[in-house]
Each structure stands twice: as C-alpha cells, then as structure tokens.
Protein backbone atom coordinates (compact mmCIF):
# COMPACT_ATOMS: atom_id res chain seq x y z
CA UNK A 1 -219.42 -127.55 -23.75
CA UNK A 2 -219.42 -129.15 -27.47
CA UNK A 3 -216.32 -132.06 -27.45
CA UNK A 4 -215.34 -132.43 -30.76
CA UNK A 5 -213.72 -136.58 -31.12
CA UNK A 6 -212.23 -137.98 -34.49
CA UNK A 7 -210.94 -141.39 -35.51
CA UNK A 8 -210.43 -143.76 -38.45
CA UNK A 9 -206.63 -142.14 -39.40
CA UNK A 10 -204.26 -145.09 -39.25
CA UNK A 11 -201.32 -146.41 -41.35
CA UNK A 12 -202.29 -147.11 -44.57
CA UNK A 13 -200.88 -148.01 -48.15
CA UNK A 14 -200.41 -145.11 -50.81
CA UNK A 15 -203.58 -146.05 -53.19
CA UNK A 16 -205.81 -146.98 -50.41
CA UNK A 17 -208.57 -145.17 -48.85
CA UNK A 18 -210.11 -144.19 -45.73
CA UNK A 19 -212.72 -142.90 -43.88
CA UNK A 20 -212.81 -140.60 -40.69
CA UNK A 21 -214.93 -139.62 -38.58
CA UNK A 22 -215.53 -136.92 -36.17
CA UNK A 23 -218.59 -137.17 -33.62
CA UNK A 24 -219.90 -134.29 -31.49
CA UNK A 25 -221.27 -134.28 -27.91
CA UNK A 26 -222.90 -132.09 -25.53
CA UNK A 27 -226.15 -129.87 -25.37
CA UNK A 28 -226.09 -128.80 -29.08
CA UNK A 29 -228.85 -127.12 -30.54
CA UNK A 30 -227.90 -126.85 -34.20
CA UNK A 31 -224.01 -127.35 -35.99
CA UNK A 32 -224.45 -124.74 -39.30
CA UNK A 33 -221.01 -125.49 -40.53
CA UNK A 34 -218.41 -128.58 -40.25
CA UNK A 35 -214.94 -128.62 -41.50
CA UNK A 36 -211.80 -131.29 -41.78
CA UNK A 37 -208.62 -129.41 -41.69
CA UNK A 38 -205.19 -131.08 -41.52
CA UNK A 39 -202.22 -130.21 -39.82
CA UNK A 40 -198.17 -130.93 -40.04
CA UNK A 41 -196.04 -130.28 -37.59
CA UNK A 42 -194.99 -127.16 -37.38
CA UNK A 43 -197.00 -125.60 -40.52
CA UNK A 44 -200.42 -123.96 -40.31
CA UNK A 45 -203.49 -125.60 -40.69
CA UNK A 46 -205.12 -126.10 -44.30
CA UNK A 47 -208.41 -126.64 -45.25
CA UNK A 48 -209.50 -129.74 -46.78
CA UNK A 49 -213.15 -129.62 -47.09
CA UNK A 50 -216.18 -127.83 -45.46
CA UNK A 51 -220.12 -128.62 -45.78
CA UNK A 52 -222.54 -126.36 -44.16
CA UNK A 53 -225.99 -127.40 -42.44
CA UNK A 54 -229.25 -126.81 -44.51
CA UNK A 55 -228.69 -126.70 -48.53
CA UNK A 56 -225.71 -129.58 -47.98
CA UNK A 57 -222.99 -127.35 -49.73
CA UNK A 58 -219.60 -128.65 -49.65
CA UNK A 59 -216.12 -126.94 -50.33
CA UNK A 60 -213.07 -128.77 -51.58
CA UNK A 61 -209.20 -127.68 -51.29
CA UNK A 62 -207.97 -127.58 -54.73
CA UNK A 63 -204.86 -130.17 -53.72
CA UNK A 64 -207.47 -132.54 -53.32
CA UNK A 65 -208.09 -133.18 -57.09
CA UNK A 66 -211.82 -134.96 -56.76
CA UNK A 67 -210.39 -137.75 -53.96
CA UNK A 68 -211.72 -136.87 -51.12
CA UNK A 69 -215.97 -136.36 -50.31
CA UNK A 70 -217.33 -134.89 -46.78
CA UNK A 71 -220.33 -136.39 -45.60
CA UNK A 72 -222.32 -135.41 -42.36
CA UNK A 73 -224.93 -137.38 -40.39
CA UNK A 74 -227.04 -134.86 -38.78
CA UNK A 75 -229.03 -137.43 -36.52
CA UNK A 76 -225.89 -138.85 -34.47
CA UNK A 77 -224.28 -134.59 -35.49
CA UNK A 78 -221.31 -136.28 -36.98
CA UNK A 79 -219.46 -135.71 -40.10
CA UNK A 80 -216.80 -138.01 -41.93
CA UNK A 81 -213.92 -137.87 -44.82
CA UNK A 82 -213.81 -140.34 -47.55
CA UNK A 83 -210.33 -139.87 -48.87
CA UNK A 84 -209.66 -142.05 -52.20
CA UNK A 85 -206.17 -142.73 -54.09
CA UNK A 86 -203.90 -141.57 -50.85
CA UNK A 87 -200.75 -140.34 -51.25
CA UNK A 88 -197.88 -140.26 -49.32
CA UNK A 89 -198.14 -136.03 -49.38
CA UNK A 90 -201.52 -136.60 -47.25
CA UNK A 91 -199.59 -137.85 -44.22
CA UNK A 92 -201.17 -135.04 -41.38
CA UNK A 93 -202.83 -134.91 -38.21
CA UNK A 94 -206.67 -134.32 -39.52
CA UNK A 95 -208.68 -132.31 -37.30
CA UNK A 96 -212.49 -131.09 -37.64
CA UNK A 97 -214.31 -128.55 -36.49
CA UNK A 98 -217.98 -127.47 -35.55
CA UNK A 99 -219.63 -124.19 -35.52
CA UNK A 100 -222.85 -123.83 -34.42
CA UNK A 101 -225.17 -122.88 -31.21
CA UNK A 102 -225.41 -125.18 -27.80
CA UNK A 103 -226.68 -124.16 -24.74
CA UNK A 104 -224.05 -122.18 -24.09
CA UNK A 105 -224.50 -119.96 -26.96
CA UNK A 106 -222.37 -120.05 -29.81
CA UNK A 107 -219.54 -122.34 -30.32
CA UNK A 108 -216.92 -123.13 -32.55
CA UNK A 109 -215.16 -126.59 -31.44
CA UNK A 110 -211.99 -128.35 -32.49
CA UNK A 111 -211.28 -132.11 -31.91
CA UNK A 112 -207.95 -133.74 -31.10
CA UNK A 113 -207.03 -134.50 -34.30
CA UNK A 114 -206.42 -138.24 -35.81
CA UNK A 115 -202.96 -138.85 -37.19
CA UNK A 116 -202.89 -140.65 -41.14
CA UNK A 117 -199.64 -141.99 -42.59
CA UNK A 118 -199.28 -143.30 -45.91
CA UNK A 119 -196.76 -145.30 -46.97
CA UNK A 120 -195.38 -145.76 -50.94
C-alpha cells in the first residue's frame, strides 16, 4: 500500500511563502504523475499544480498567477509546493496525490492533507 504524508502548511503572514511537502512510502515501483490539490470545506477539490515523471512537465491552475512552482525529488519519491506572495484566498487544506505502479499494481494515493492559513 502507497501512504501518501504532507507537511510544511502552517499559519503564515499574507506576503510570505512556503514550502510543502508530501513524501511517499511503501513498495513503489515507479510514481508517473504527482499532483497538489487544495481543498475548503465543503467545496470540491481544485487543482493547483501537476508534474509528471520522465520529461518533468508541470501544469499550473490559472488562479495561481506565476506564485507557486512544483518540484519532485524522485530519489526520496517526494514532491513539494513553493508557494510565493500568499494571500489570504489560499487559506485550504492542501492535499497531493500519486499515481503510479507498486507492488500491488497500480495505484493512485491521496495524503491527509496539510492545513495553510494566511493572515492579512
């Protein structure tokens, strides 16, 4: 079983920055795709950015306006969110997500989430 974790969301300053990160574990053979979504209660889930395995690509949400960059480390299979200029409008659970193949076959894994708050 692939166990998705994330962490770095916190309470932080409207202008500042941060960086999360979500780590997988288990028997993974490859992860072709990674995604950050994020979540408020009540409302569907929206896509922030995406970056599949091999040629690197990455996908942006257009409400994102150039502040945000996904990164991956594919020795320790984790990926992270750099999210510049914050705003009080990204307050949101942030959750990722894995798809790939494990010993279990395919897989497509969602973490807990990791709650930011900005403040004005």
């Amino acid at each position: 079983q692939v166990r998705l974790v994330e962490s770095g969301g916190g309470l932080v300053q409207a202008g500042g920055s941060l960086r999360l990160s979500c780590a997988a574990s288990g028997i993974i053979f490859s992860i072709n795709k990674w995604g950050w979504y994020r979540q408020a209660p009540g409302k569907q889930r929206d896509l922030v950015a995406s970056i599949t395995n091999g040629d690197d690509r990455s996908n942006y949400a257009d409400f994102v306006n150039g502040r945000v960059t996904i990164t991956k480390d594919d020795e320790t299979s984790t990926v992270f969110l750099h999210i510049n200029n914050l705003k009080p409008e990204d307050t949101d659970v942030y959750l990722c997500v894995a798809k790939g193949y494990s010993e279990t076959g395919n897989f497509a894994s969602w973490g807990q989430g990791t709650q930011v708050t900005v403040t004005s």
